[in-house]
Protein backbone atom coordinates (compact mmCIF):
# COMPACT_ATOMS: atom_id res chain seq x y z
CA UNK A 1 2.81 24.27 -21.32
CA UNK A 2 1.22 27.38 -22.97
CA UNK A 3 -2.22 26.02 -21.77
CA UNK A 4 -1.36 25.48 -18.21
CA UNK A 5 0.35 29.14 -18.43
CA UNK A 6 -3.17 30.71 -19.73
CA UNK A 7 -5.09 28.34 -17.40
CA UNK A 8 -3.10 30.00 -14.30
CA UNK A 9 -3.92 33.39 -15.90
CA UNK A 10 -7.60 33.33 -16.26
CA UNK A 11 -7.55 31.77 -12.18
CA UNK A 12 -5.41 34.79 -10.96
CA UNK A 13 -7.92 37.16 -12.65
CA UNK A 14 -11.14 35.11 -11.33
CA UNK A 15 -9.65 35.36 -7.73
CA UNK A 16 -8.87 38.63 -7.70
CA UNK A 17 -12.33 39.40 -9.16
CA UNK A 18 -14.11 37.21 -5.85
CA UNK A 19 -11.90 39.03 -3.44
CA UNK A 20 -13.70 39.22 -0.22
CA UNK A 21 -14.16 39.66 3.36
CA UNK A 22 -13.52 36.47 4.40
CA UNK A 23 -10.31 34.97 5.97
CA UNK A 24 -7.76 34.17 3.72
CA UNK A 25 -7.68 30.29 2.64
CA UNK A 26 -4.55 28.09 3.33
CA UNK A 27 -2.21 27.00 0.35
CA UNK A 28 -2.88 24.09 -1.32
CA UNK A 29 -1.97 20.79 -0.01
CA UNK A 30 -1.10 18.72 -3.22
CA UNK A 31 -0.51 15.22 -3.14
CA UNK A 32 -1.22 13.36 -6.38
CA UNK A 33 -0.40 9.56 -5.21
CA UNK A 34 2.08 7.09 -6.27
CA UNK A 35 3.25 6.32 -9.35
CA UNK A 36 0.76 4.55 -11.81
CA UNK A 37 1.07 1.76 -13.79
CA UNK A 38 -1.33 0.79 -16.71
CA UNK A 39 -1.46 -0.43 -20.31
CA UNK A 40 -2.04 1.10 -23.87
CA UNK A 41 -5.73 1.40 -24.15
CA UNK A 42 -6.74 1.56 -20.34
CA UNK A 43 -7.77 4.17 -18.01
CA UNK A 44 -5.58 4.94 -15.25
CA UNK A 45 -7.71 6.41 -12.66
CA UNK A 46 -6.39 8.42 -9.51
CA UNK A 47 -7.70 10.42 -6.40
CA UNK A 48 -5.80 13.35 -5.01
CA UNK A 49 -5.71 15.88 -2.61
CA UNK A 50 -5.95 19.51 -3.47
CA UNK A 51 -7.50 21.58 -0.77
CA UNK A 52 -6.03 21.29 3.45
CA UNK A 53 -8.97 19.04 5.35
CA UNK A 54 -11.41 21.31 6.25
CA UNK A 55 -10.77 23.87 4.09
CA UNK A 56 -13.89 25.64 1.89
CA UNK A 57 -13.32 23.54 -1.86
CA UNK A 58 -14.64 26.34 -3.66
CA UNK A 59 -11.34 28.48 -2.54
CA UNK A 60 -9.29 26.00 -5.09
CA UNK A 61 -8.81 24.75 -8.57
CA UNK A 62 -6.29 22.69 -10.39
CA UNK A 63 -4.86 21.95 -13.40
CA UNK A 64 -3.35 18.45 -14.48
CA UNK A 65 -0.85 18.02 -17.08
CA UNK A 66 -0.29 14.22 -17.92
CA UNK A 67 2.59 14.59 -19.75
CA UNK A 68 1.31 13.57 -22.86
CA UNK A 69 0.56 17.02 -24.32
CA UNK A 70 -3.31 16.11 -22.54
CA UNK A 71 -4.08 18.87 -19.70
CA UNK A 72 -7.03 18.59 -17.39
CA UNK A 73 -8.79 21.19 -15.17
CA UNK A 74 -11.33 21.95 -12.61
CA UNK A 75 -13.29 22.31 -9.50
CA UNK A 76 -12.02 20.73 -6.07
CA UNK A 77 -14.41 17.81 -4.64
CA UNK A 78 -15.53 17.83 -1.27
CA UNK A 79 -13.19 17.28 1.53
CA UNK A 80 -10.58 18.65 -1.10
CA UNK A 81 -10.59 15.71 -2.80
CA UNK A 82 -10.10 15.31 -7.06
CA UNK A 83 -10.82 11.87 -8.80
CA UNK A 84 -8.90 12.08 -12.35
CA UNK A 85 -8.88 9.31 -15.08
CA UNK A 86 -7.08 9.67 -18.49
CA UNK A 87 -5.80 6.85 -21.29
CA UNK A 88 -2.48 6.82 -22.80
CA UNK A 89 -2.14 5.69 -26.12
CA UNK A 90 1.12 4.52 -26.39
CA UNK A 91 3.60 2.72 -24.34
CA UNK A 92 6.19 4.81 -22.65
CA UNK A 93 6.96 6.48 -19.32
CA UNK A 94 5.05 9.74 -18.92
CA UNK A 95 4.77 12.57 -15.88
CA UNK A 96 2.40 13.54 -14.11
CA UNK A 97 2.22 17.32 -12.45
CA UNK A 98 -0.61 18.43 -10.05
CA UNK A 99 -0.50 22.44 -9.56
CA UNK A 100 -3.56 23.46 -7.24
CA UNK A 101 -3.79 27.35 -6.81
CA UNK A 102 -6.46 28.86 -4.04
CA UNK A 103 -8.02 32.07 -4.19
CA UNK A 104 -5.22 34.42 -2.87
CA UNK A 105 -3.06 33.05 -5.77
CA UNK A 106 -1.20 30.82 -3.69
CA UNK A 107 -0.21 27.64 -6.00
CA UNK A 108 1.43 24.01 -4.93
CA UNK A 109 2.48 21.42 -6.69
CA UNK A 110 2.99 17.40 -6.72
CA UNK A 111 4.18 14.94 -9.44
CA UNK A 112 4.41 11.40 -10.28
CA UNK A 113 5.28 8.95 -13.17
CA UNK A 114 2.61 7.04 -15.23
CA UNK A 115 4.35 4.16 -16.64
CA UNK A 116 2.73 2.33 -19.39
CA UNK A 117 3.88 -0.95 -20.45
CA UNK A 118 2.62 -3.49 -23.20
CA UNK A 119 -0.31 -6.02 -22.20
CA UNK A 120 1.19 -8.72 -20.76
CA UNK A 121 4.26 -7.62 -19.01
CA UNK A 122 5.36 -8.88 -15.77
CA UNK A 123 5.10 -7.24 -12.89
CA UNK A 124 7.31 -7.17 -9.79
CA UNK A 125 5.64 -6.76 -6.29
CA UNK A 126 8.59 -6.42 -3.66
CA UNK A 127 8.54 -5.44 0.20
CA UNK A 128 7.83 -6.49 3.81
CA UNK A 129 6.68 -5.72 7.20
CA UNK A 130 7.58 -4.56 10.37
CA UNK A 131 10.15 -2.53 9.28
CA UNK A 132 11.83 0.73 10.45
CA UNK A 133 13.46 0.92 13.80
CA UNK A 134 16.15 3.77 14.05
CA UNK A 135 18.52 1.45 16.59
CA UNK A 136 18.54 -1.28 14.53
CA UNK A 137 20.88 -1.49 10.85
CA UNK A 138 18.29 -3.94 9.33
CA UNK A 139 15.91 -1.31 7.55
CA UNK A 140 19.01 0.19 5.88
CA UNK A 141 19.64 -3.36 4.38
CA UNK A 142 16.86 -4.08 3.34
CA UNK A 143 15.94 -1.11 1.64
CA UNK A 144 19.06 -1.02 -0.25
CA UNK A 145 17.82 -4.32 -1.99
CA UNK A 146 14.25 -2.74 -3.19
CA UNK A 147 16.45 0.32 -4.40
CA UNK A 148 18.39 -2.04 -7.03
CA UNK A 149 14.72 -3.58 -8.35
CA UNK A 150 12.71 -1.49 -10.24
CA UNK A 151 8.72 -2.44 -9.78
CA UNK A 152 6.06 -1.77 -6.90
CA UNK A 153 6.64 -1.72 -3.26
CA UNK A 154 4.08 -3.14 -0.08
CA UNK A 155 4.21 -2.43 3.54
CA UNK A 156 2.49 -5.04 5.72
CA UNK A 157 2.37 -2.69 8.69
CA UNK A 158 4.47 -1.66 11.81
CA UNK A 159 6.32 0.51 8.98
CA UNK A 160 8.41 2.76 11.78
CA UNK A 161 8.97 1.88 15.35
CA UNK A 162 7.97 2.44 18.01
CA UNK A 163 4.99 3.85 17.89
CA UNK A 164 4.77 4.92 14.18
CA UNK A 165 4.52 8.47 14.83
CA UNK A 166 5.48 10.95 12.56
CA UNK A 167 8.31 11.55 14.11
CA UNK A 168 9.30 7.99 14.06
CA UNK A 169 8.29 8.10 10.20
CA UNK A 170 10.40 11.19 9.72
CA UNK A 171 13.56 9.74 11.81
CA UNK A 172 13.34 6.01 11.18
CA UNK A 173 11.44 5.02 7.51
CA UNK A 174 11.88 8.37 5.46
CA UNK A 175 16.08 7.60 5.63
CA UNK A 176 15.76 4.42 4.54
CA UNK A 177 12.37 2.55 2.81
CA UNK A 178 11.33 6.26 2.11
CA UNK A 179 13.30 6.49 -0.86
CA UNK A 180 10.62 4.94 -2.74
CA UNK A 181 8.07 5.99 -1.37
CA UNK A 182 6.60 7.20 -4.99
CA UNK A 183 6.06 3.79 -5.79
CA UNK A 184 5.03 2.12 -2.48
CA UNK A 185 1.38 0.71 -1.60
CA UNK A 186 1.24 0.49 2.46
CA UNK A 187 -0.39 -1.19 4.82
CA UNK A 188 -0.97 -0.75 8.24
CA UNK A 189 0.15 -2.81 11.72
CA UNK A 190 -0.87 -2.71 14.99
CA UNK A 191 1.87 -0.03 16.35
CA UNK A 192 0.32 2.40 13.96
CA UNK A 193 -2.40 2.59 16.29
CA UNK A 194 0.13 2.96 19.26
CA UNK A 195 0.17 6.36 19.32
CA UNK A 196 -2.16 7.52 22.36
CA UNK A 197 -4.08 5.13 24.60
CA UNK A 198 -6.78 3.28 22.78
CA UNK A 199 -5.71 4.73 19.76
CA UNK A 200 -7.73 4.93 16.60
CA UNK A 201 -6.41 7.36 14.59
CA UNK A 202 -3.21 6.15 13.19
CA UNK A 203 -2.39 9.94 11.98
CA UNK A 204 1.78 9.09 12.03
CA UNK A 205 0.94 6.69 9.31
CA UNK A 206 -2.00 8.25 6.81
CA UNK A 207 -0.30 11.80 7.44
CA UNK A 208 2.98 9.99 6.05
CA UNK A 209 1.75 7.83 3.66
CA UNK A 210 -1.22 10.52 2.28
CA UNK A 211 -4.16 9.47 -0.39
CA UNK A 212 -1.72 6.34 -1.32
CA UNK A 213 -2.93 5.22 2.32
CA UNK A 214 -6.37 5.11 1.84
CA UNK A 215 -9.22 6.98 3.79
CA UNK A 216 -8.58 7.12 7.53
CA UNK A 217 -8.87 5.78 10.02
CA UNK A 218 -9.31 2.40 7.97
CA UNK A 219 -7.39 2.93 4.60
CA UNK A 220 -8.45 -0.62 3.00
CA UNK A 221 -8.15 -0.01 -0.96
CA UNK A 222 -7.71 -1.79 -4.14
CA UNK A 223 -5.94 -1.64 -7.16
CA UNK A 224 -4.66 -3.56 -10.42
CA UNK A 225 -1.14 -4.35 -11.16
CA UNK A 226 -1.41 -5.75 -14.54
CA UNK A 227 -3.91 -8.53 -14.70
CA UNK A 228 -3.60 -9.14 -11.00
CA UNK A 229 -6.43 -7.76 -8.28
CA UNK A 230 -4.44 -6.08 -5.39
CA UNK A 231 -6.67 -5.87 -1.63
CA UNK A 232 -4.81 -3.96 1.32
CA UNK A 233 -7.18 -4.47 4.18
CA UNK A 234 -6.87 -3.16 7.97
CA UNK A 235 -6.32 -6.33 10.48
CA UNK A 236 -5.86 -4.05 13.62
CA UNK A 237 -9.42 -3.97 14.56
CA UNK A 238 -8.41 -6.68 17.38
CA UNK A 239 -6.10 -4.26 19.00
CA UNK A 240 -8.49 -2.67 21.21
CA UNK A 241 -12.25 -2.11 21.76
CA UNK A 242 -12.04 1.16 20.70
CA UNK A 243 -9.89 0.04 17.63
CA UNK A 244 -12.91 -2.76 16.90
CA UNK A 245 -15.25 0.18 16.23
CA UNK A 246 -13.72 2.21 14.38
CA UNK A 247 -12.11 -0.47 12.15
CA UNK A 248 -14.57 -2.44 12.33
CA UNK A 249 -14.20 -5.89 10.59
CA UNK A 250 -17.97 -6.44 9.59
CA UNK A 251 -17.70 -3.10 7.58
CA UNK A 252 -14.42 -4.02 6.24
CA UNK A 253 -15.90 -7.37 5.04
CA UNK A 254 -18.82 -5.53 3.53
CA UNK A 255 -16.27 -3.52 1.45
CA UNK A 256 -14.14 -6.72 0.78
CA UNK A 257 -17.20 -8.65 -0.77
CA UNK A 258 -17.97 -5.39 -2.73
CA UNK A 259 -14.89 -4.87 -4.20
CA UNK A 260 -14.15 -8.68 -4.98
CA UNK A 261 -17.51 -8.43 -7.01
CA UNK A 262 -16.64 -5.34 -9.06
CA UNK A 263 -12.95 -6.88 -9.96
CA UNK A 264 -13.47 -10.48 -10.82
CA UNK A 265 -9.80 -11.07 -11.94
CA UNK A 266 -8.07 -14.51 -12.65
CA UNK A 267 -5.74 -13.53 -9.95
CA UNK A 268 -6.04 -12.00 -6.79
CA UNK A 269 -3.41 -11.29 -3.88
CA UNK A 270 -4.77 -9.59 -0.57
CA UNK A 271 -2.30 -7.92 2.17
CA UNK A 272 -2.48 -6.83 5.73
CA UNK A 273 -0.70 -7.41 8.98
CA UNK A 274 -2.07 -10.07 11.79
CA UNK A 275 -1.62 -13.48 10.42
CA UNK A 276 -3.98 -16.09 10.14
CA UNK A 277 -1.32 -18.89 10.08
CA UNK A 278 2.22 -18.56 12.14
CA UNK A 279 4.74 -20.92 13.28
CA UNK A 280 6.18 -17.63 15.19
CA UNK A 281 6.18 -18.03 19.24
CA UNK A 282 5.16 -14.60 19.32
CA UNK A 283 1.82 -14.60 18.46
CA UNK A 284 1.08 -17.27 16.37
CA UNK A 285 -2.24 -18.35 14.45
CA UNK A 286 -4.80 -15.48 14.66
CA UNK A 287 -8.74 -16.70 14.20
CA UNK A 288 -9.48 -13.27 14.20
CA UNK A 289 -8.48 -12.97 10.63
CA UNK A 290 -10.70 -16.12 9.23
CA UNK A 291 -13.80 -13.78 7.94
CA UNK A 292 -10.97 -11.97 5.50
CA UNK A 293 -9.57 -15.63 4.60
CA UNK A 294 -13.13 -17.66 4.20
CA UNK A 295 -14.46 -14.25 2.14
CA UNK A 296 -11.22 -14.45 0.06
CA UNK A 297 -11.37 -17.97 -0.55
CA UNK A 298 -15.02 -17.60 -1.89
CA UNK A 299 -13.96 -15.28 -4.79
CA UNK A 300 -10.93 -17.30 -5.52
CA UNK A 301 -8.22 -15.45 -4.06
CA UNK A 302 -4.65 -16.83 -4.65
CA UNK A 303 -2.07 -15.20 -2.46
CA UNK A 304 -1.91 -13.39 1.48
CA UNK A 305 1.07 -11.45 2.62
CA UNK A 306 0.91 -10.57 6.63
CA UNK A 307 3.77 -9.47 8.56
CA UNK A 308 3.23 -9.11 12.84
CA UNK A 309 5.50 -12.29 13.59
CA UNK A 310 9.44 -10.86 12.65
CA UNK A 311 10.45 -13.83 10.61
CA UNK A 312 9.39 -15.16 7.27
CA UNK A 313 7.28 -18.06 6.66
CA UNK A 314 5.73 -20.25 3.63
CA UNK A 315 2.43 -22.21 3.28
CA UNK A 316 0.98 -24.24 1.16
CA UNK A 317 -2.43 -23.61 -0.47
CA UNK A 318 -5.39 -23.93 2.26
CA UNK A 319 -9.14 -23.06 3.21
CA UNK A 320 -9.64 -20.45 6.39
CA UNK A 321 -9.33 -23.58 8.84
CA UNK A 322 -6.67 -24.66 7.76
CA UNK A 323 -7.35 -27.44 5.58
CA UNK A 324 -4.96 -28.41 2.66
CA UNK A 325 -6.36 -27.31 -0.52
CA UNK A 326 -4.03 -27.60 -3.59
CA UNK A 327 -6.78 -26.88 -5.80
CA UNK A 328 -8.89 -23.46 -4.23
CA UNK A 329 -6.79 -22.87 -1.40
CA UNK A 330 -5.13 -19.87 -0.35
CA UNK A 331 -1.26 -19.39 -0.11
CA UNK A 332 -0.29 -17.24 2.71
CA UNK A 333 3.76 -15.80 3.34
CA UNK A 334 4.64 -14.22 6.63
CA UNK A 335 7.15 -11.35 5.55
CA UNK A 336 7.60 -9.54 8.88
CA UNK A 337 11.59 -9.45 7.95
CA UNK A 338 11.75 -5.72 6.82
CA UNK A 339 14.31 -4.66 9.69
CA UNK A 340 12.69 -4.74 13.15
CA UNK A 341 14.24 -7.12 15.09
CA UNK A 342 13.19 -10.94 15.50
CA UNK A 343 10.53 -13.12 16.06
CA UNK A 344 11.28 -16.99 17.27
CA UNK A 345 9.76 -19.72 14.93
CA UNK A 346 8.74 -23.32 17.05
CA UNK A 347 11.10 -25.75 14.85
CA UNK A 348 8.78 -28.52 15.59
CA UNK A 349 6.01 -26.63 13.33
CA UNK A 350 7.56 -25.25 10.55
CA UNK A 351 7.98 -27.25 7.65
CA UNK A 352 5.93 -29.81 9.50
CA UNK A 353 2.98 -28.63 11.15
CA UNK A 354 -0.24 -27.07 9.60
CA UNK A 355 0.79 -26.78 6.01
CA UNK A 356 3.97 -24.82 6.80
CA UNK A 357 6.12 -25.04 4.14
CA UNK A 358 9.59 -23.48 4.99
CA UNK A 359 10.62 -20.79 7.34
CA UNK A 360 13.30 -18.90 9.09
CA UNK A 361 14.45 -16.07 11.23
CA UNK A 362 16.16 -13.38 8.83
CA UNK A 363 15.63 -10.02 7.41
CA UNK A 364 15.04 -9.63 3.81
CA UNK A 365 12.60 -9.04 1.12
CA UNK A 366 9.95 -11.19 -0.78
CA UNK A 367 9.82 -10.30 -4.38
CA UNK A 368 7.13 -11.54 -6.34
CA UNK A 369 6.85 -11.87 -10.22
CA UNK A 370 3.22 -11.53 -10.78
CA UNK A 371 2.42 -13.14 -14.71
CA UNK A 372 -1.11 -13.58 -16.20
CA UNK A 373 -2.38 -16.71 -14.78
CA UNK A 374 0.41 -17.52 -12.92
CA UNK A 375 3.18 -16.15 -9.83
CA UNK A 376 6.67 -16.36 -8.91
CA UNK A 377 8.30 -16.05 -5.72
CA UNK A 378 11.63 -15.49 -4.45
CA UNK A 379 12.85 -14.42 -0.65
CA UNK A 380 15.81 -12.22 -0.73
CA UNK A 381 17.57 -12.38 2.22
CA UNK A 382 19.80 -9.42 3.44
CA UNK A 383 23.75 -10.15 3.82
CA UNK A 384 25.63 -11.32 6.15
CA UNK A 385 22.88 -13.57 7.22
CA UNK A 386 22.44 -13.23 10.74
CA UNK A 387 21.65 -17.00 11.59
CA UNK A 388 22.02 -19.41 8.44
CA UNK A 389 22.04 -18.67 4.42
CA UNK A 390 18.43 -18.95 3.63
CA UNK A 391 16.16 -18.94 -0.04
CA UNK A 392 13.12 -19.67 -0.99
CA UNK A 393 11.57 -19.58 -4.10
CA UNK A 394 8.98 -20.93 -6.73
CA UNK A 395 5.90 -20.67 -9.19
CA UNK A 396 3.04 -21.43 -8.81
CA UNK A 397 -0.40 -20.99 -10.75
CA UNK A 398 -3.53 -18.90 -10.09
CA UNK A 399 -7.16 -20.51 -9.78
């Protein structure tokens, strides 16, 4: 602490020093991310904001204490960006705090927990889609579940309804799923671009979610989760034509193939909204998606999570056309049961037709167990049920 305290000194007297004419900057904006998660031994690596978009870098500084007795300090990147990386040494729960100060003296602050566990340990993965929709009682419900399990947390899009504005984040998801929002890794759906006409922005979300979103207007990133690859990609470039350019799925597949190169894990689990494979009569099976799928499927990829149709859905193990594949294929779950109403499933398809599994129409959560060289799944569906008691679960093995 006595280094951060002489750190902030030495800035106050280098400001004052560089006084000048110029307009004053604005205060920091300081968000430092979720909540990390790494191992004894390994780098955890993090970007951050700092400096207000637009704002002159060289106005700001920051310090970083890691809560190991380590403290970090320096410049401000362009856009106001920061990318930090630092190695724990032991196993243990440790926090994070971000204080940026600009020139005027002005300081902000941010935290966040780095949690370091022992190679090997299990990690939880829990969440949904389609989600928040003030009118309805369903997000409450569900989000008391994830409150009682301690691990990460996914979004598969259309987060807050009806539009996901920030208003509708602020109204409908902060009361409810935003109580972990620390340890959440979202995705986007198509009513984040519902904003305005032809809208491409999705500002409701990213200004919500922050640098844990991504980099707008796309937001696809990666990250690890113990030995497990994790891939959030953007499937609402088929909204609009608009939405196709700036989303664009070629670049997103360039990215895809890039990033599948530079993490060659034994297991890998991608997430985004649009489904490739639905029983739902809502929208159903969506060819758009196939590029993601076949590029997946070429690096090995074990698991998809979508959301789009409101029910949840199981498949078995198949190739972007839908061919059965126990041995390379790709198993997909529909989760769109976070709390925003219902989607109908054709009874004559699921559990029957093109490798569906198991389905039904409730609200609930899928929690996965995510092991080294293996997975375990397990639907947890909210109570009363609103139709029929429902489960689901299994294990099953990576490629």
């Amino acid at each position: 602490m006595a280094a951060v305290v002489a750190t902030l000194a030495v800035w106050a007297a280098t400001c004052k020093a560089n006084d000048g004419p110029l307009p004053p900057p604005p205060a920091p904006t300081l968000d430092v991310g979720v909540d990390q998660r790494t191992t004894p031994g390994t780098a955890v690596s993090l970007t951050a904001r700092v400096a207000p978009p637009g704002a002159n870098p060289s106005s700001y500084r920051w310090i970083m204490a890691w809560g190991d007795a380590s403290v970090d300090s320096g410049n401000v990147g362009s856009a106001g960006m920061i990318t930090l990386s630092h190695t724990y040494a032991a196993v243990g729960r440790y926090a994070l705090s971000l204080t940026g100060r600009a020139s005027t003296g002005v300081t902000a602050n941010d935290t966040a927990t780095a949690i370091v566990q022992a190679l090997g340990t299990p990690q939880v993965l829990i969440g949904a889609g389609d989600i928040a929709e003030c009118a309805l009682p369903h997000a409450q419900r569900t989000a008391a579940m994830i409150d009682t399990i301690s691990g990460s947390v996914f979004t598969l899009g259309d987060n807050a309804y009806p539009k996901a504005t920030a208003t509708d984040y602020t109204n409908c998801y902060a009361p409810t799923w935003g109580a972990f929002k620390k340890r959440t890794r979202p995705a986007p759906g198509n009513h984040e671009y519902q904003e305005y006409t032809h809208d491409t922005t999705a500002d409701g979300y990213f200004g919500y979610f922050g640098v844990a979103a991504g980099t707008p207007p796309v937001g696809a990133y990666s990250y690890d989760l113990g030995s497990w690859h994790i891939i959030v990609l953007n499937s609402s470039f088929e909204e609009s034509v608009a939405a196709g350019r700036a989303l664009s799925r070629n670049h997103q597949l360039a990215w895809l193939r890039n990033d599948l190169t530079a993490h060659p894990a034994h297991c890998t689990l991608a997430m985004w909204h649009h489904p490739r494979f639905s029983s739902g009569t809502a929208h159903g099976n969506d060819t758009l998606q196939q590029p993601f799928w076949r590029t997946l499927y070429d690096a090995n990829a074990d698991v998809i999570l979508v959301g789009h149709e409101h029910n949840y859905e199981r498949f078995a193990p198949q190739t972007a056309d839908g061919t059965l594949d126990n041995a390379r294929g790709i198993r997909e779950f529909v989760v769109g049961t976070g709390g925003g109403g219902y989607d109908s499933l054709d009874a004559a398809k699921v559990g029957q037709v093109g490798n569906s599994e198991i389905g039904a129409m409730e609200h609930g959560v899928l929690k996965l167990t995510l092991l080294d060289g293996s997975y375990h799944w397990e639907f947890l569906q909210t109570l009363p049920p609103v139709h029929a008691a429902f489960s689901d679960s299994g294990t099953a093995s990576c490629h």
